[in-house]
Protein backbone atom coordinates (compact mmCIF):
# COMPACT_ATOMS: atom_id res chain seq x y z
CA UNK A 1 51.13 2.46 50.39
CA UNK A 2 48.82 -0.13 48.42
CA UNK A 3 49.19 1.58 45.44
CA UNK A 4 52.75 1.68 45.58
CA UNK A 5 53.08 -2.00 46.53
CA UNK A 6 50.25 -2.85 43.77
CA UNK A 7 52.85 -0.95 41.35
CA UNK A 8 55.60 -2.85 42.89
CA UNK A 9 53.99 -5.98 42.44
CA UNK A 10 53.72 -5.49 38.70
CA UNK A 11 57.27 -6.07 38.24
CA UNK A 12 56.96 -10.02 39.31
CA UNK A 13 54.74 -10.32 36.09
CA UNK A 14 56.59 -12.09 33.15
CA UNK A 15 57.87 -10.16 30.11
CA UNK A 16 56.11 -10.01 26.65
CA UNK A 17 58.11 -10.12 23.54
CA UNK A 18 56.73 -9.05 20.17
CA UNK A 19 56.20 -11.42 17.20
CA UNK A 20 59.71 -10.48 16.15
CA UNK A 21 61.63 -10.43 19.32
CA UNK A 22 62.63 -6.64 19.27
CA UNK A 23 61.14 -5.76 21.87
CA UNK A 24 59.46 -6.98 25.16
CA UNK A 25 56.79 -5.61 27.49
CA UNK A 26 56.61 -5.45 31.42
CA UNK A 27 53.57 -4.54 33.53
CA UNK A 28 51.06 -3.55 34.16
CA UNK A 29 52.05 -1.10 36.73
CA UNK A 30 49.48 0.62 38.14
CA UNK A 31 47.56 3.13 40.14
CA UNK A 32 43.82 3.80 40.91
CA UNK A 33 42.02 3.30 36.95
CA UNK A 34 45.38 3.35 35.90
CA UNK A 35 47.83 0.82 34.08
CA UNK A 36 50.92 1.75 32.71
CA UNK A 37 52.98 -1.05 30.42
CA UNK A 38 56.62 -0.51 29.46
CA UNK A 39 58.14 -1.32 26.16
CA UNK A 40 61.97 -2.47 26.51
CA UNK A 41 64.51 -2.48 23.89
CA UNK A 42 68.05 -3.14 23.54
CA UNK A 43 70.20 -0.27 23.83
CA UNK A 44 71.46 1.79 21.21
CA UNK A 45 73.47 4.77 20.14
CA UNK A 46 71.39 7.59 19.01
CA UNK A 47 74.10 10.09 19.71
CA UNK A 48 73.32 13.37 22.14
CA UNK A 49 69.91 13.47 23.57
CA UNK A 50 68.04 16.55 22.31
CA UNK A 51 66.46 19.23 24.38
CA UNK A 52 62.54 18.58 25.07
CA UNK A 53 60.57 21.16 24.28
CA UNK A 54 60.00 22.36 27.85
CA UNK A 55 63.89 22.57 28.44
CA UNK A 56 64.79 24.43 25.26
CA UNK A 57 61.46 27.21 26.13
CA UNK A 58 63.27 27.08 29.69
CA UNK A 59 66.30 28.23 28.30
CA UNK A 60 65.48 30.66 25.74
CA UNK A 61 67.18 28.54 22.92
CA UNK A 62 63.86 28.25 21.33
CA UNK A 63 60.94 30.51 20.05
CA UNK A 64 58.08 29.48 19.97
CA UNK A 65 56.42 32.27 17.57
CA UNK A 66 52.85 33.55 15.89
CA UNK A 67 52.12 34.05 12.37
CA UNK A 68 48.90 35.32 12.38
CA UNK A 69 47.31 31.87 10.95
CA UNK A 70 45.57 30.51 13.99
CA UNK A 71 46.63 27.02 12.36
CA UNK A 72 49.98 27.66 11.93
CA UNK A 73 53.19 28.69 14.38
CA UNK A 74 56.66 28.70 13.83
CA UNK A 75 59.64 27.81 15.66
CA UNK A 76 63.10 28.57 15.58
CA UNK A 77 65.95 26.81 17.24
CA UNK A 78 68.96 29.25 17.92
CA UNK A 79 70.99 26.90 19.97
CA UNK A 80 73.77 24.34 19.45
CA UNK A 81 71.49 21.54 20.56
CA UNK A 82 68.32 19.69 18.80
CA UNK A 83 65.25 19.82 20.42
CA UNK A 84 62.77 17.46 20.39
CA UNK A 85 58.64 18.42 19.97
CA UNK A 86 56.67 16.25 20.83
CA UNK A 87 52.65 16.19 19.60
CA UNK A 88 50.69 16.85 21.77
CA UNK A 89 52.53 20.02 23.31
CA UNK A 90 51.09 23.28 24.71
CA UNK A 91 52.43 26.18 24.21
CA UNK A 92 51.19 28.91 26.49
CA UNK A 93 50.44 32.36 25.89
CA UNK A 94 50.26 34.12 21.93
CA UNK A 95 47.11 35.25 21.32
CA UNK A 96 45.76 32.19 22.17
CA UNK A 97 47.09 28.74 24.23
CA UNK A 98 48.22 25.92 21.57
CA UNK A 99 48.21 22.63 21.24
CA UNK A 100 50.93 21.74 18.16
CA UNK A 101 50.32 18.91 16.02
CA UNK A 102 53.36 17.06 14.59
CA UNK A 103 56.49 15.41 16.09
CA UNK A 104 59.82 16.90 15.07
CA UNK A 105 63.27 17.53 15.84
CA UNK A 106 64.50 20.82 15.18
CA UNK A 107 68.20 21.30 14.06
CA UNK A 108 70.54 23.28 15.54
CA UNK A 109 70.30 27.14 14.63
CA UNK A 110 67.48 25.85 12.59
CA UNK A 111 65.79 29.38 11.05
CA UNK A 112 61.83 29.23 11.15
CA UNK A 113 60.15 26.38 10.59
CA UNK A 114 56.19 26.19 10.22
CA UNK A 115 54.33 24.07 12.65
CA UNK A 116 50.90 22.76 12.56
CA UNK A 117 48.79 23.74 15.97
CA UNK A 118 45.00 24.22 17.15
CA UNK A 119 43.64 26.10 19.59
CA UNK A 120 43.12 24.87 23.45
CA UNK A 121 41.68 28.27 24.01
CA UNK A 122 38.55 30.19 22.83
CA UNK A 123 37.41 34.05 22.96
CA UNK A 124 40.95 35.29 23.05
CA UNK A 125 43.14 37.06 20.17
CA UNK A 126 45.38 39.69 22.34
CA UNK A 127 48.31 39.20 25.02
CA UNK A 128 46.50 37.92 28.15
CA UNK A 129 47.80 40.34 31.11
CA UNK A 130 51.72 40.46 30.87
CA UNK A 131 52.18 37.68 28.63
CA UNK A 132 53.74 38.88 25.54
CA UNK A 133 50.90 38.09 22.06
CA UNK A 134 53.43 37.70 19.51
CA UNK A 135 55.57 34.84 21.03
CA UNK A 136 54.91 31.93 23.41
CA UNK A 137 56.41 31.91 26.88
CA UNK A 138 56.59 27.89 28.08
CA UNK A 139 55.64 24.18 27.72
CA UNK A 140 54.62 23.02 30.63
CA UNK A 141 52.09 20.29 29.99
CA UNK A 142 50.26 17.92 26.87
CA UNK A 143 47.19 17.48 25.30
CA UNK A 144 45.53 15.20 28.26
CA UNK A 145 42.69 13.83 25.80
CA UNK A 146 42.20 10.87 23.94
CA UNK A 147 39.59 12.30 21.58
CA UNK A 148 41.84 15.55 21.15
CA UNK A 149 44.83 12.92 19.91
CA UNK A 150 42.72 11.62 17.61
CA UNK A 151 42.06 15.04 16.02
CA UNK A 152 45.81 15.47 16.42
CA UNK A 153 46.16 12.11 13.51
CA UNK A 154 44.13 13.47 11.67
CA UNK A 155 45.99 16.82 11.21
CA UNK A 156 49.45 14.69 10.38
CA UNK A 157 47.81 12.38 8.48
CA UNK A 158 46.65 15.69 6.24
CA UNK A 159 49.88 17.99 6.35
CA UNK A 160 51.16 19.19 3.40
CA UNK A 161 53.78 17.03 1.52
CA UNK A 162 55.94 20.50 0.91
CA UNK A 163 59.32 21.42 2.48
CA UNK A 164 59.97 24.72 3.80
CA UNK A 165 57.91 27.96 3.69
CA UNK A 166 54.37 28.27 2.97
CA UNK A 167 51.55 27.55 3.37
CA UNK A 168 52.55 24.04 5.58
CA UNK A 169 48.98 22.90 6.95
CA UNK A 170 45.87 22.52 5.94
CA UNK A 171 43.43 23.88 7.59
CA UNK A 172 41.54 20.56 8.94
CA UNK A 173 38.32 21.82 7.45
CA UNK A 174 39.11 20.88 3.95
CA UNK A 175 38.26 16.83 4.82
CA UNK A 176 34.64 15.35 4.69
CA UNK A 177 35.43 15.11 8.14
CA UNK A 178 33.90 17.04 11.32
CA UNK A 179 36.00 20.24 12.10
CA UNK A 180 39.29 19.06 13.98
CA UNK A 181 39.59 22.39 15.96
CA UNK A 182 35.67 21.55 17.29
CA UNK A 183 37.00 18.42 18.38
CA UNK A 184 39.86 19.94 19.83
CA UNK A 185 37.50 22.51 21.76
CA UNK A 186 35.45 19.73 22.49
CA UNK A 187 37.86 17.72 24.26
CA UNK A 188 38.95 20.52 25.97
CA UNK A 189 35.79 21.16 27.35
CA UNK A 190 35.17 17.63 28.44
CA UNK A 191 38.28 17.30 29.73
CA UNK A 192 37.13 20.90 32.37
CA UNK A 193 33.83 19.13 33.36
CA UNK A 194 35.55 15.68 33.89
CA UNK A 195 38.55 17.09 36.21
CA UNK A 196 35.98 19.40 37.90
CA UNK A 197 33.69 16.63 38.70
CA UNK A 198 36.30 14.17 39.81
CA UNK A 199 37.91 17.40 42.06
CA UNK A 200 34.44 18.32 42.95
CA UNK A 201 35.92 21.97 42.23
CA UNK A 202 36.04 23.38 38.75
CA UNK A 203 39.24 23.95 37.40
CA UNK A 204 38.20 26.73 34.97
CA UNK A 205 40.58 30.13 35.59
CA UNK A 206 38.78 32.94 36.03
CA UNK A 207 41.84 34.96 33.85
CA UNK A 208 40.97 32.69 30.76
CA UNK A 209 38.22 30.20 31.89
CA UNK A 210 38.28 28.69 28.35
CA UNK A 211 41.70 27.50 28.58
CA UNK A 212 43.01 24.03 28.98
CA UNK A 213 47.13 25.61 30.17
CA UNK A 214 45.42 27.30 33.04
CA UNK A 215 43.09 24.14 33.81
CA UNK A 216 46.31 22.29 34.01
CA UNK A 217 47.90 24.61 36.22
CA UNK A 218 45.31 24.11 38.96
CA UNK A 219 46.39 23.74 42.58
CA UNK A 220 43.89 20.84 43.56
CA UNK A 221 44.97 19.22 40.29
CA UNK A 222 48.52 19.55 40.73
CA UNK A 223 47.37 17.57 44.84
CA UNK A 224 45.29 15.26 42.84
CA UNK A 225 48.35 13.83 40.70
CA UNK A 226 50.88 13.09 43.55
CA UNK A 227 49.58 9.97 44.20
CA UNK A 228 50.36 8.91 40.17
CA UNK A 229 53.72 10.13 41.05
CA UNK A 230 54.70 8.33 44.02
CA UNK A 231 53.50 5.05 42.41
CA UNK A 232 54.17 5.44 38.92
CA UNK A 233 57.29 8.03 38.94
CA UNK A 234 60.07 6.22 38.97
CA UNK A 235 59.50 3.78 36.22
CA UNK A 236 61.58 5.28 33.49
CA UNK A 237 64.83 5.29 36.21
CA UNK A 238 64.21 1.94 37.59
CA UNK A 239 64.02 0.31 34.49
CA UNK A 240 67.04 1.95 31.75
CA UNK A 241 66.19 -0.19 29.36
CA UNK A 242 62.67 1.58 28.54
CA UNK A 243 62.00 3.30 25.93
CA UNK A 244 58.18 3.42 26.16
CA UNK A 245 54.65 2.72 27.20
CA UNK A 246 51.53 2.18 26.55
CA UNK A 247 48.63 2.85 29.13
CA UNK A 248 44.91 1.78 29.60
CA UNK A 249 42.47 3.33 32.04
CA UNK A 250 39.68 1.23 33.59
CA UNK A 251 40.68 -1.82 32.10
CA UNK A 252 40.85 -0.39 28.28
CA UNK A 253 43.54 0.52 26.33
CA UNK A 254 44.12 4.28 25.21
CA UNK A 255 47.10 4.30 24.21
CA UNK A 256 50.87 4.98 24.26
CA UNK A 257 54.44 6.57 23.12
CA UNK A 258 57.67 5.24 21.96
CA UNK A 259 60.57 6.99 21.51
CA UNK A 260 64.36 6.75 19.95
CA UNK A 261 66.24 6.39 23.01
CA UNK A 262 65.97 5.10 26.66
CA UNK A 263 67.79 8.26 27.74
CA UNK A 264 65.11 9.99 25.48
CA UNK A 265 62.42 8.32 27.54
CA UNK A 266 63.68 9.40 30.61
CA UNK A 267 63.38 12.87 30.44
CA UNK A 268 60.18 12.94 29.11
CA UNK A 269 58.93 10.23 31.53
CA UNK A 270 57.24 12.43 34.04
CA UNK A 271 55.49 14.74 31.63
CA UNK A 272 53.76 11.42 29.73
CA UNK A 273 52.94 10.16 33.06
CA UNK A 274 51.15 13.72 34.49
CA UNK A 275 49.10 13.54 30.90
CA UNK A 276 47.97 10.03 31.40
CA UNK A 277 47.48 10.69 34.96
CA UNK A 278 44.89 13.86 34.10
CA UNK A 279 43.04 11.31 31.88
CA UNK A 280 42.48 9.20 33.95
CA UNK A 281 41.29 11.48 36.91
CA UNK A 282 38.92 13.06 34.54
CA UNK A 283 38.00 9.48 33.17
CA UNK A 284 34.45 7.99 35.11
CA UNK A 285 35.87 4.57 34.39
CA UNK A 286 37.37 3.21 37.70
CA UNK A 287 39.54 1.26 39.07
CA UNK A 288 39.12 -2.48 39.65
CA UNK A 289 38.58 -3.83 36.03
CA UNK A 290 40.53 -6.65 34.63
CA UNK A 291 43.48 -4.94 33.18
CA UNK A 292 44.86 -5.57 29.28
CA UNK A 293 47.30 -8.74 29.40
CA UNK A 294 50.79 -8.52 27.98
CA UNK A 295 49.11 -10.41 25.01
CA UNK A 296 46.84 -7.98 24.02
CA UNK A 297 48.81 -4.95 24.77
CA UNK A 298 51.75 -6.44 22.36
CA UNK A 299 48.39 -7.03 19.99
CA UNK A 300 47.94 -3.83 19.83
CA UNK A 301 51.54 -2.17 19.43
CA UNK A 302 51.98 -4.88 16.17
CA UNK A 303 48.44 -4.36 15.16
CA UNK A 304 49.08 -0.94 14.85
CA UNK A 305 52.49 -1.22 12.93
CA UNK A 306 51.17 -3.73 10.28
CA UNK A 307 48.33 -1.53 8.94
CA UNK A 308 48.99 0.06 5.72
CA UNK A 309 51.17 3.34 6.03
CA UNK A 310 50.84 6.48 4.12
CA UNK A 311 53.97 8.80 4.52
CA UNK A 312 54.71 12.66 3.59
CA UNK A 313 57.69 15.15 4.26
CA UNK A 314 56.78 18.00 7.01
CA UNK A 315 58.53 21.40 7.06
CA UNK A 316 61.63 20.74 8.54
CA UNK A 317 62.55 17.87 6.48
CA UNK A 318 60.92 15.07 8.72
CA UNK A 319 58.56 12.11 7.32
CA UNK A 320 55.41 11.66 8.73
CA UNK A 321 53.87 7.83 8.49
CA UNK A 322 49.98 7.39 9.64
CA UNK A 323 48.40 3.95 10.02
CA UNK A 324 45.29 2.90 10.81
CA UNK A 325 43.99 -0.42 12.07
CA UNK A 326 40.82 -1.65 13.29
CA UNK A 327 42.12 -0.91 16.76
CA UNK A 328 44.52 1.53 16.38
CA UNK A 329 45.67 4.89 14.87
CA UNK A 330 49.81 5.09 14.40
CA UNK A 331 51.93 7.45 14.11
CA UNK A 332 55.68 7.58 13.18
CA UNK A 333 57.90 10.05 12.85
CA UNK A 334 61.62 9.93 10.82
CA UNK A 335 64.28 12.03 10.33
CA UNK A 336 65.60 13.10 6.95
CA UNK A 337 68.21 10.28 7.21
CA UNK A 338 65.40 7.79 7.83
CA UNK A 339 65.68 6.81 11.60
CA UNK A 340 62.31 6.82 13.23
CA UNK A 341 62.30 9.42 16.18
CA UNK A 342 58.87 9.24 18.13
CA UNK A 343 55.89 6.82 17.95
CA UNK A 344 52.61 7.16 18.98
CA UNK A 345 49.62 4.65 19.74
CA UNK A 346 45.70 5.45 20.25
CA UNK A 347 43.27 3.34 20.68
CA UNK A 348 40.36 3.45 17.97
């Protein structure tokens, strides 16, 4: 009950607007370490609202499909809808659980189209008991990890400028950077010891103890989260005009998602919420710090956006733009026609 009212409350506060005036910001709304803040726009007409990712899977419109490049998946739309990946998605099952890289929309009947991914998964190249190894069965959850997001930039800011076939990704080891797939394992693994601390239980399955899908899947997780839920689970319905957020944990921004529609928004809603939820249970920063103001949360959004951009074409057709602030990574991505899609914010 006080975390609902406490989210409740939130709504009282008085909106932000950005330098420009084209959007505003409510919030924060908020539960335990958590603090959600909602970016508002006026509506618009993006036409039909694609399929997510989870929905298309759902419906066997989409395949999800190896190659046999552990970097590199592809998918193939045969439906008369788009479908909307986000990054950031898992993909479950394959010879190994994924986590794929880039934002896109796939086209109706679309063909294959290459798709960057990493592993969220070690010490597994075969089927894992009935699942079949050469295609992916579901998308049930996202890449709950800062530091694994930040691995997920880098990736977009490196894909290959090309269109179509190919060879679409590089590799990640080709940068003076560390290794983006030990990152990604990395997170994974802190993201295991953090839930299993906070739970007091580890969350490790004993069918694939090494995977972050199964982690997710937990029982005592799943318990864990309804709290987020009841508070925090309604936002996208009870306010239509949202098209966004941005959320900090302990007082300190992570980061945040924007996307092309309010209707858009809505559907995704509860999976963004679950992922920042699963941060911030595995988080040890708690509740009861000062939370960002309006101020600095619109800071950061604009901060982000003003950095200098670097932008290259994706399989698909789709631009990818990267920016980097002193605060921020950015990402933005556009269709062929040149309207923006999906943004993403992490904090530095």
């Amino acid at each position: 009950m006080a975390a609902g009212l406490a989210a409740l409350a939130a709504t009282a506060t008085v909106p932000a607007f950005s330098a420009d005036n084209t959007y505003r910001l409510t919030g924060p709304y908020t539960h335990d370490a958590l603090a959600v803040y909602l970016i508002h726009r006026e509506p618009k007409d993006r036409g039909p609202v694609p399929l997510t990712l989870a929905e298309a899977m759902e419906q066997g419109v989409v395949k999800v499909l190896e190659t046999g490049d552990v970097e590199e998946l592809v998918v193939r739309n045969r439906g008369g809808r788009e479908v909307f990946i986000q990054a950031g998605d898992i993909v479950k099952g394959g010879k190994q659980d994924r986590v794929l890289t880039v934002s896109m929309v796939l086209p109706p009947n679309s063909g294959d189209i290459p798709v960057g991914a990493f592993c969220v998964e070690q010490a597994r190249w075969e089927g894992r008991g009935s699942e079949k190894e050469s295609e992916f069965s579901a998308s049930t959850a996202r890449l709950p990890s800062k530091a694994g997001r930040v691995a997920l930039y880098y990736r977009a800011q490196e894909s290959s400028g090309a269109t179509g076939g190919g060879q679409a990704w590089t590799t990640g080891r080709s940068s003076g950077r560390d290794d983006l797939q030990d990152r990604i394992w990395a997170s994974v693994t802190a993201m295991q010891s953090g839930l299993g601390g906070a739970m007091m239980e580890s969350v490790a399955d004993e069918r694939s103890r090494s995977s972050l899908q199964l982690s997710l899947e937990n029982a005592a997780l799943a318990s864990a989260l309804e709290g987020y839920e009841a508070a925090l689970g309604r936002l996208a319905q009870d306010h239509p005009d949202a098209v966004g957020y941005v959320f900090s944990i302990g007082g300190r921004l992570d980061g945040g998602d924007e996307f092309a529609s309010a209707a858009l928004f809505r559907k995704l809603w509860a999976r963004q919420l679950k992922t920042a939820a699963t941060e911030a249970l595995a988080s040890e920063r708690a509740a009861g710090a000062p939370e960002p103001t309006l101020a600095e949360v619109v800071a950061f959004i604009d901060g982000a956006r003003s950095a200098r951009a670097s932008s290259r074409v994706i399989p698909g057709g789709m631009t990818v733009e990267t920016r980097a602030s002193d605060e921020a990574f950015f990402t933005e991505m556009r269709r062929p026609q040149g309207l923006w899609v999906h943004r993403s914010f992490i904090a530095r």
